[in-house]
Protein backbone atom coordinates (compact mmCIF):
# COMPACT_ATOMS: atom_id res chain seq x y z
CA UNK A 1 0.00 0.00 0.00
CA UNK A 2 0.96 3.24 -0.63
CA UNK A 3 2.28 5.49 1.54
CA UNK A 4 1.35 9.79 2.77
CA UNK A 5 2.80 12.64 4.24
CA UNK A 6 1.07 13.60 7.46
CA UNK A 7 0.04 16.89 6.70
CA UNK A 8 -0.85 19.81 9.34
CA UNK A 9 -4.27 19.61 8.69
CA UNK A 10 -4.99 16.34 9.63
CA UNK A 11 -4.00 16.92 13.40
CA UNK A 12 -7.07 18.07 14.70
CA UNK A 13 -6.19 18.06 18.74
CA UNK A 14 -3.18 19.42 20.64
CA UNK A 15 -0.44 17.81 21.48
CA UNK A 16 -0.91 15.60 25.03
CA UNK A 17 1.68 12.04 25.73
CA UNK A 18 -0.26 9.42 27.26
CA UNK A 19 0.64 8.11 30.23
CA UNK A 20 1.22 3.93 29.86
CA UNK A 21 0.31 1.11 31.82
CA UNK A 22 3.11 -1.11 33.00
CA UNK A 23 5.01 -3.60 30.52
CA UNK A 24 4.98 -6.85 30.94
CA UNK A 25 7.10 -8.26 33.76
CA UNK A 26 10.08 -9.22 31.81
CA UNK A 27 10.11 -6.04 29.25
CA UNK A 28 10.57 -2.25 29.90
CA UNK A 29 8.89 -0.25 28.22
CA UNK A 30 10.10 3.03 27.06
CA UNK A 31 8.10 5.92 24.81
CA UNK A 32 9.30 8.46 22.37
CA UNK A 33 8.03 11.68 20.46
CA UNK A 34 8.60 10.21 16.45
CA UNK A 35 9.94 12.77 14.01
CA UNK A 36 8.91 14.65 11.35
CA UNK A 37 5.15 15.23 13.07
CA UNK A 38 3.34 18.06 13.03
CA UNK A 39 3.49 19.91 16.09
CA UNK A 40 -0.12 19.80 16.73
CA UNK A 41 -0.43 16.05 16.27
CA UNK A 42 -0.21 13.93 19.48
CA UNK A 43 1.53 10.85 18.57
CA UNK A 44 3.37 8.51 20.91
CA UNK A 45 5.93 5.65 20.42
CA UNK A 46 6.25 2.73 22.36
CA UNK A 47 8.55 0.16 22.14
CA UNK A 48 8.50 -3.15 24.53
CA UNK A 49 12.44 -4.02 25.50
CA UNK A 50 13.84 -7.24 26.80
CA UNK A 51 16.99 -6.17 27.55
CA UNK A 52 18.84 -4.48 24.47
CA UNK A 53 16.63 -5.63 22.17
CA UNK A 54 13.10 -4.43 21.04
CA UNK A 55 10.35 -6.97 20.76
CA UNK A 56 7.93 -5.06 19.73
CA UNK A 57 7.07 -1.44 18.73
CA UNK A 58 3.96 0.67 17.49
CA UNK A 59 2.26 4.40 17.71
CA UNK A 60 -0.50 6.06 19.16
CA UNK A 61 -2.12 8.89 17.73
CA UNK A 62 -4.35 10.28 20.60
CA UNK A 63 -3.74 12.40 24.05
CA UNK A 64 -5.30 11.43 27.58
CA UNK A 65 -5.47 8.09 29.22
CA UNK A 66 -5.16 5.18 26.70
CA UNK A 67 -8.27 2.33 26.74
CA UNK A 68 -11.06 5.26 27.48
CA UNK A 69 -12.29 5.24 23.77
CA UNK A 70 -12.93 2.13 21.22
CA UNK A 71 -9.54 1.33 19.67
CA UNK A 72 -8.26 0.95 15.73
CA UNK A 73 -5.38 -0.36 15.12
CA UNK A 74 -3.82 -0.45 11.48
CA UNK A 75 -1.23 -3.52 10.82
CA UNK A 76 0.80 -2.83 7.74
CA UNK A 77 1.54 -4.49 4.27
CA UNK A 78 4.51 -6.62 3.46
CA UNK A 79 8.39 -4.92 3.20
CA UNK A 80 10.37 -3.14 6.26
CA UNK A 81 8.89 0.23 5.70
CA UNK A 82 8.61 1.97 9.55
CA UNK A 83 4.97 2.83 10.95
CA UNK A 84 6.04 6.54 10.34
CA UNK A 85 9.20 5.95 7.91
CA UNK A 86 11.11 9.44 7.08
CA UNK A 87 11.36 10.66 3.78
CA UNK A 88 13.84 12.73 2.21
CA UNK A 89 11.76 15.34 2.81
CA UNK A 90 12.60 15.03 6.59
CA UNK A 91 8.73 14.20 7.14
CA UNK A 92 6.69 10.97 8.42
CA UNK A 93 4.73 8.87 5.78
CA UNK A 94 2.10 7.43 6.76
CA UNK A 95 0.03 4.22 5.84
CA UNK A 96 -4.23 3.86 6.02
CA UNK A 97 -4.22 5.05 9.58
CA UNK A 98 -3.91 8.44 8.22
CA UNK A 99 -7.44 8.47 7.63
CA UNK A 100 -8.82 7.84 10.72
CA UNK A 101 -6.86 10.68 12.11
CA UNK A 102 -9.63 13.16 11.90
CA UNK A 103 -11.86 10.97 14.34
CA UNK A 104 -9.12 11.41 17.12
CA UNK A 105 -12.23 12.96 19.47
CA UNK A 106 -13.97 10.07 19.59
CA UNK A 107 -11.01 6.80 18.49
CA UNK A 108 -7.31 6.14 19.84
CA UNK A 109 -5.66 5.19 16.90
CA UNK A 110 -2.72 2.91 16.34
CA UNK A 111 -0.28 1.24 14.17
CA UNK A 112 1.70 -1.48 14.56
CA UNK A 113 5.52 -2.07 13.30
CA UNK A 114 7.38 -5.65 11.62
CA UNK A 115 10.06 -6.25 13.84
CA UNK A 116 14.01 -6.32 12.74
CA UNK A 117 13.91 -2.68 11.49
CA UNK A 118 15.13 0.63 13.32
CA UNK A 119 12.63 3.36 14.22
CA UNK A 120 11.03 5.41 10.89
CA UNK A 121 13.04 3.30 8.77
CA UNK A 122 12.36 3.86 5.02
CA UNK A 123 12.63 1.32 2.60
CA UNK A 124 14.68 1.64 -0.23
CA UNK A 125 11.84 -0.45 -2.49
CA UNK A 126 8.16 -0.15 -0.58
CA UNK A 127 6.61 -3.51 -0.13
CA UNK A 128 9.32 -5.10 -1.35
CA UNK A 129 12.58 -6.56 0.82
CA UNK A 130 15.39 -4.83 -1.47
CA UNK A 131 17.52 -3.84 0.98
CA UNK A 132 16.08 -4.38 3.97
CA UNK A 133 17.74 -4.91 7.32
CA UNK A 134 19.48 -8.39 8.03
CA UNK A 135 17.11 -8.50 10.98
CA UNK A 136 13.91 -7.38 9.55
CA UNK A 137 15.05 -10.52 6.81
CA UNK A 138 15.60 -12.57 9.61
CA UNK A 139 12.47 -12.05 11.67
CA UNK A 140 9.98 -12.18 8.93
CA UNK A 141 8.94 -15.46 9.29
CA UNK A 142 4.78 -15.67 10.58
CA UNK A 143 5.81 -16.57 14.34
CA UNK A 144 8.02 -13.57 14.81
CA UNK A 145 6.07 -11.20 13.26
CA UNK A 146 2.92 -12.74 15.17
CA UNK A 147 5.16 -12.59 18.36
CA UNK A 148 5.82 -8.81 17.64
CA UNK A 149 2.03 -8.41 17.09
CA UNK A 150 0.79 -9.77 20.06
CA UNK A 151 2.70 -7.89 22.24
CA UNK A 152 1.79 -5.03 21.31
CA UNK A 153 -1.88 -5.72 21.18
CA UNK A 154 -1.80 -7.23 24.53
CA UNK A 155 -0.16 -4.08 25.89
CA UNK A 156 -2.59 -2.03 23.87
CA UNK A 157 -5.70 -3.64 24.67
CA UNK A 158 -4.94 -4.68 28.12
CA UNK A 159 -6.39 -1.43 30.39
CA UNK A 160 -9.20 -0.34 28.41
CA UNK A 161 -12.51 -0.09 29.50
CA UNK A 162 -14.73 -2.76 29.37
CA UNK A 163 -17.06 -2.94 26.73
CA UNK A 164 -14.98 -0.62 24.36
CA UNK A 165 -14.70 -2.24 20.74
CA UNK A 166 -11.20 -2.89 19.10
CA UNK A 167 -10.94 -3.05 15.61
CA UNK A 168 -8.27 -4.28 13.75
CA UNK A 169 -7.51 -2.85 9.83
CA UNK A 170 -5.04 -4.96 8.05
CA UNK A 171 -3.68 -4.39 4.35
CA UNK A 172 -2.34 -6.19 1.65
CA UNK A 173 0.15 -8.54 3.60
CA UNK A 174 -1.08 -7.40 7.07
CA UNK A 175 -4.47 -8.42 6.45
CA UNK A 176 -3.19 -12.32 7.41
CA UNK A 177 -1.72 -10.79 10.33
CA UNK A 178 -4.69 -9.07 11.39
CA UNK A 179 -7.04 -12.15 11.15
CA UNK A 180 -4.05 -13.94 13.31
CA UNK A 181 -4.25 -10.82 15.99
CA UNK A 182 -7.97 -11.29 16.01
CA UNK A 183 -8.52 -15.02 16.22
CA UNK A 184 -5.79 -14.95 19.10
CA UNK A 185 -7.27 -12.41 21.15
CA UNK A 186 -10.63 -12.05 23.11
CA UNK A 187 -10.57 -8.05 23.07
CA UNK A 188 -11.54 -7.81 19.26
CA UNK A 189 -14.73 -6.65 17.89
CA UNK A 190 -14.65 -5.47 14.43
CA UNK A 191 -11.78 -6.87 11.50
CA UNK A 192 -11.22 -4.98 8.42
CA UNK A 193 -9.61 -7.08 6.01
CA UNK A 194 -8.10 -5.05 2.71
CA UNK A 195 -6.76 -6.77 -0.43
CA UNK A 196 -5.35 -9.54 0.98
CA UNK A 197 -8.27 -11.86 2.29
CA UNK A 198 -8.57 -15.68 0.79
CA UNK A 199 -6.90 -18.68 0.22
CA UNK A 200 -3.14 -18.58 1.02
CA UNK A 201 -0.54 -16.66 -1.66
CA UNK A 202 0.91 -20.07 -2.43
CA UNK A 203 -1.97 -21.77 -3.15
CA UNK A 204 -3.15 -19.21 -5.23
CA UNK A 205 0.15 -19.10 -7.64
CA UNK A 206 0.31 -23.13 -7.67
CA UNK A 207 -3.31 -23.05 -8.62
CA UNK A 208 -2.74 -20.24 -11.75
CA UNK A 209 0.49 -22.41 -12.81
CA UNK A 210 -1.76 -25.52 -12.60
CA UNK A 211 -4.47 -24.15 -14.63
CA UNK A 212 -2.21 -23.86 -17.69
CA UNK A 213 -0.87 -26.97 -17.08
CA UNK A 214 -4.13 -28.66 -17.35
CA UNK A 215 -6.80 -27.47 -19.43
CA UNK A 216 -7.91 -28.60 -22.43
CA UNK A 217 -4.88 -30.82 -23.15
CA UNK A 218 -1.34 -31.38 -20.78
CA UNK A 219 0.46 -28.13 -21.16
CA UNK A 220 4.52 -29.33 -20.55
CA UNK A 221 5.38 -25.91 -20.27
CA UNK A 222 2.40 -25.44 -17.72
CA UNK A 223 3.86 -28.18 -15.96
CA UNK A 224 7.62 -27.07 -15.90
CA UNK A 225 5.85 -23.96 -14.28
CA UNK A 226 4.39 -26.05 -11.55
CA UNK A 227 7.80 -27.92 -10.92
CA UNK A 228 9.90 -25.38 -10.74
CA UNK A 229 7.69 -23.50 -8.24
CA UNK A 230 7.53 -26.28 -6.00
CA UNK A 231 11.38 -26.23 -5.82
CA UNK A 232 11.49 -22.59 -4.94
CA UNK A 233 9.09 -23.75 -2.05
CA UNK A 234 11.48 -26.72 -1.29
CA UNK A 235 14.26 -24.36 -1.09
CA UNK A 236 12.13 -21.91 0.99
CA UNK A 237 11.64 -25.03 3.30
CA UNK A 238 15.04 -26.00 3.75
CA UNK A 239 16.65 -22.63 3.86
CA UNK A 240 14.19 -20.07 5.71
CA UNK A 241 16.91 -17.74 6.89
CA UNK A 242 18.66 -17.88 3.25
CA UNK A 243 19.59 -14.13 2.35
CA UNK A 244 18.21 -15.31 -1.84
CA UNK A 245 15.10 -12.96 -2.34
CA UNK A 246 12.39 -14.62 -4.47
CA UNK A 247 9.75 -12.13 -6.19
CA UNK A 248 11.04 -9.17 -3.84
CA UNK A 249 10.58 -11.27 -0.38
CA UNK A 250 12.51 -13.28 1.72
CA UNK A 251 13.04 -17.02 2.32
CA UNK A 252 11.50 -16.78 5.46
CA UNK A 253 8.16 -15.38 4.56
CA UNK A 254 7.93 -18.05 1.65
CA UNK A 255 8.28 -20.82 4.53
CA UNK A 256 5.26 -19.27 6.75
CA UNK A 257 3.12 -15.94 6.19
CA UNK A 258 3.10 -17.24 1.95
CA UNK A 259 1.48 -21.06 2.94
CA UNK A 260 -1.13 -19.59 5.80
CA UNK A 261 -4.48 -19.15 4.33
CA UNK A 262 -6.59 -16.15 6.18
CA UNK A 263 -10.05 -18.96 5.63
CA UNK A 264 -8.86 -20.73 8.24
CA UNK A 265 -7.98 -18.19 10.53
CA UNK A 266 -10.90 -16.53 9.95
CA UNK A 267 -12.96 -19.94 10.45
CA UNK A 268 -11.14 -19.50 13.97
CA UNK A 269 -12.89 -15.91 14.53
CA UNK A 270 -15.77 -15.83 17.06
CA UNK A 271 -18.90 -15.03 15.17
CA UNK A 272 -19.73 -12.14 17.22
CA UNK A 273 -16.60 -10.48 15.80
CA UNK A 274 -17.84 -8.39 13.03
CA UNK A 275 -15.94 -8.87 9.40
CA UNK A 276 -15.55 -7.04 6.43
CA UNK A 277 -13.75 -8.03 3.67
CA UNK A 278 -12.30 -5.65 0.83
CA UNK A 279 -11.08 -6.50 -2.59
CA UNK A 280 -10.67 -5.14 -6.00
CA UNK A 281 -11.44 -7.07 -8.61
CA UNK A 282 -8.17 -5.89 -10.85
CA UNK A 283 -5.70 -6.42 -8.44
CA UNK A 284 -2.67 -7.89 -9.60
CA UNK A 285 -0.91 -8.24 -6.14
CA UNK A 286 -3.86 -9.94 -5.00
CA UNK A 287 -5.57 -11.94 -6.82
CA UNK A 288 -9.45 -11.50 -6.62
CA UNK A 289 -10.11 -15.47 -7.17
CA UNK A 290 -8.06 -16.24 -4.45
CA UNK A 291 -10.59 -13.55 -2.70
CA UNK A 292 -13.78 -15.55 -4.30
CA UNK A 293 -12.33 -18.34 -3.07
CA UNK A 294 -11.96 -17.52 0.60
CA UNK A 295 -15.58 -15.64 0.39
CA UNK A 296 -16.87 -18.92 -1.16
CA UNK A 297 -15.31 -21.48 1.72
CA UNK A 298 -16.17 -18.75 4.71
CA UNK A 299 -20.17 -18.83 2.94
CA UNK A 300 -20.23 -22.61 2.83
CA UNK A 301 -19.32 -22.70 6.81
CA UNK A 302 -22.16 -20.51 7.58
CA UNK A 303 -19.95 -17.18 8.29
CA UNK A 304 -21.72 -13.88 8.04
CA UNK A 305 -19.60 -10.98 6.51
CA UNK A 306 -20.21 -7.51 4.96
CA UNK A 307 -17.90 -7.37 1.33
CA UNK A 308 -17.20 -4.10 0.19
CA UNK A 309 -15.92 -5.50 -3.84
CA UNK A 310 -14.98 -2.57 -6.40
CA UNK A 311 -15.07 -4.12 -9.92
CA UNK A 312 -12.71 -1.70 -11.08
CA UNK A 313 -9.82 -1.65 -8.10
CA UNK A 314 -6.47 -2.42 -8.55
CA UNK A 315 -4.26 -2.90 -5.14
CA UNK A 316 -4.76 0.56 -3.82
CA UNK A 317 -8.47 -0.06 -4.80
CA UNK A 318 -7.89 2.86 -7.66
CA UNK A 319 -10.04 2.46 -10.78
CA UNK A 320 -8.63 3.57 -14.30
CA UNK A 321 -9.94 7.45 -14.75
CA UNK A 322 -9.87 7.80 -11.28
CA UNK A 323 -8.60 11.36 -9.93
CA UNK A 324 -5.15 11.25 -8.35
CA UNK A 325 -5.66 10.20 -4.64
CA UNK A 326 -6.52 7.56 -2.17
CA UNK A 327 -10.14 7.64 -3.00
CA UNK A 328 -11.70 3.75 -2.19
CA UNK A 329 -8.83 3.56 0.29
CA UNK A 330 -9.89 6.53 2.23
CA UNK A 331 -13.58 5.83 1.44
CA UNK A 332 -13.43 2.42 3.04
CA UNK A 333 -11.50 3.42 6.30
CA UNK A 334 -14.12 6.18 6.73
CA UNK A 335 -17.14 3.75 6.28
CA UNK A 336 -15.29 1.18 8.44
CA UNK A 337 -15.43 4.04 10.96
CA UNK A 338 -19.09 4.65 11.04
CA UNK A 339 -19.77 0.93 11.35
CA UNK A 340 -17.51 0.82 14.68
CA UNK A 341 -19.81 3.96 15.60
CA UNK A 342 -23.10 3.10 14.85
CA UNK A 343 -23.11 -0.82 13.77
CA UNK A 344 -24.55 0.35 10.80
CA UNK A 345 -23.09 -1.46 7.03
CA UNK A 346 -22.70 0.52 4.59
CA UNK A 347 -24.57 1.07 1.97
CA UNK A 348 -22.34 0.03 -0.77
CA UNK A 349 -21.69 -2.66 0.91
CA UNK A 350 -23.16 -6.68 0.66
CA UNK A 351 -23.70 -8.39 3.52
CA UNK A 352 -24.02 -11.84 4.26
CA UNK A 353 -25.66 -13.04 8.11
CA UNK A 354 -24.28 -16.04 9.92
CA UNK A 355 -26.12 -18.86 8.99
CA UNK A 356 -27.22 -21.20 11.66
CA UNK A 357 -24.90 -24.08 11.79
CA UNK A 358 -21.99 -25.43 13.63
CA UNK A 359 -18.47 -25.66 11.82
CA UNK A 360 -15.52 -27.00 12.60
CA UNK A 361 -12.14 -24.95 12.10
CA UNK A 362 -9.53 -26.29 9.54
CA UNK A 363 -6.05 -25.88 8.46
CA UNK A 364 -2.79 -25.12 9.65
CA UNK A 365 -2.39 -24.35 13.78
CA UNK A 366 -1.36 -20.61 14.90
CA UNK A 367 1.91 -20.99 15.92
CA UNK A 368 1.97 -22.37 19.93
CA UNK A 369 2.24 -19.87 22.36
CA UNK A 370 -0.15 -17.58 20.76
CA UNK A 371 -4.04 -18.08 19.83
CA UNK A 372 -6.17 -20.49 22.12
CA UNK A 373 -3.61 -19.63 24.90
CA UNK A 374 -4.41 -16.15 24.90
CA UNK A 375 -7.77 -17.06 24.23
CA UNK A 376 -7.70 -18.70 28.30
CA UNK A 377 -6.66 -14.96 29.58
């Protein structure tokens, strides 16, 4: 996803740090004022330290005591760009959360941050790994990032009020993550799930190389496709922590994050947690019949949904003739809003109720530690 400059105008209350609950008992905990901010936007960083090292880190935009309003929390797309990563320009960008920023009265707003990189670091290619950080390479796999995650949502959700909704807003890459977060984690209400909902990346690529392999006749070049993608996997297997790079991203996200499908985390979602799924249907980062496909398996098991599905989107959900900007993006965060306000879908929206049956969850386990343990909390 793309990336803005926080501009003046969208910091709409005065500056105020919030004062933080305690870490955990084996972490500090220690809070900075990011760079490159307006002066009129109130925007903390935290980051959770075991020692030297941090295990976690994310931003607040918001003043007063955390956990007193509902809570949004953005988790970025793939590639070591920083929550608030500095341009040249000496100012932050920003990813979705910007648009939530002018509901500050009435949200506290966050944004969570891939381990392995330093603070407001800029990638040299966005959403890509070219030239990333050794340890952002290193710590991509799903259970580190997940680990990273969780800690901060635990430390984020853990002293709010009761009865105050969380939503979670994930992107292109993050949007596996956030259906991890909110199947792992009792506190979550609402998930937001943009261009990258269905059946797992790998699948999705096998299943276009298999499709020209078999069609109307045995395609041998289809088939060389097949083969030689299953020995990049093999190699991803065998060598997570290789440094080799394979279509922009790292070993170790082809061994994990690549091979999880977000169907069966989301078959692991209570039912009471509201879900809306977002796609267009010209992406060529995600592909929309992996999307189908996930919409399709979640309908069979009797999951209810809202879909907001723009024909026309690409990634960025931008439609050809579109006026320069962040139109469906902002459009959707804004809607997404109002539906955490009032429970209310949208009206370009199609919604699908629960149907009344029981299912039974499927497909690969969240990695141990996280998920039904921190369901028991």
């Amino acid at each position: 996803m793309k990336r803005y400059v926080i501009l003046t105008a969208m910091a709409v209350l005065a500056v105020g740090l919030a004062t933080h609950r305690p870490a955990h008992a084996d972490e500090a905990r220690q809070t900075f004022r990011p760079t490159g901010i307006p002066a009129t936007l109130p925007v903390t960083g935290t980051e959770l330290v075991d020692g030297k090292v941090v295990r976690s880190r994310y931003y607040r935009y918001g003043d007063g005591e955390p956990g007193q309003k509902p809570i949004v929390i953005f988790v970025p797309g793939s590639g070591c760009d920083g929550a608030l990563a500095l341009g040249r320009d000496g100012k932050a960008h920003a990813g979705l959360e910007m648009f939530a920023l002018p509901r500050l009265r009435d949200v506290d707003v966050y944004v969570v941050e891939p381990p392995g990189i330093p603070r407001q670091f800029a990638a040299p290619e966005h959403g890509l790994s070219e030239g990333c950080p050794a340890a952002f390479l290193a710590a991509n796999r799903f259970e580190d990032v997940m680990a990273a995650y969780g800690r901060a949502l635990h430390d984020i959700t853990d002293g709010r009020v009761a009865g105050r909704p969380v939503m979670i807003v994930g992107t292109s890459d993050g949007a596996l993550m956030a259906a991890a977060l909110a199947a792992g984690d009792t506190a979550t209400t609402h998930l937001v799930l943009i261009s990258g909902f269905g059946t797992s990346q790998v699948a999705d690529q096998l299943r276009q190389r298999v499709d020209q392999a078999f069609s109307d006749r045995v395609d041998e070049k289809g088939v060389a496709s097949v083969r030689e993608y299953r020995s990049k996997l093999d190699f991803a297997q065998k060598h997570p922590q290789s440094p080799v790079l394979w279509q922009g991203q790292p070993m170790s996200r082809w061994s994990s994050s690549a091979q999880i499908s977000g169907v069966d985390l989301i078959r692991r979602l209570p039912a009471a947690v509201h879900l809306l799924l977002v796609q267009g249907g010209r992406d060529t980062s995600w592909s929309p019949d992996a999307f189908r496909q996930g919409v399709a398996t979640l309908l069979a098991s009797g999951r209810g949904m809202a879909i907001r599905y723009i024909a026309c989107g690409d990634h960025q959900l931008m439609c050809a003739g579109d006026p320069p900007g962040p139109g469906h993006l902002k459009e959707t965060i804004e809607q997404a809003l109002r539906w955490l306000d009032d429970g209310h879908a949208d009206a370009s929206w199609t919604t699908f109720d629960a149907a009344p049956m029981t299912t039974r969850s499927a497909g690969r386990q969240l990695p141990v530690g996280y998920g039904e343990e921190r369901r028991s909390r």
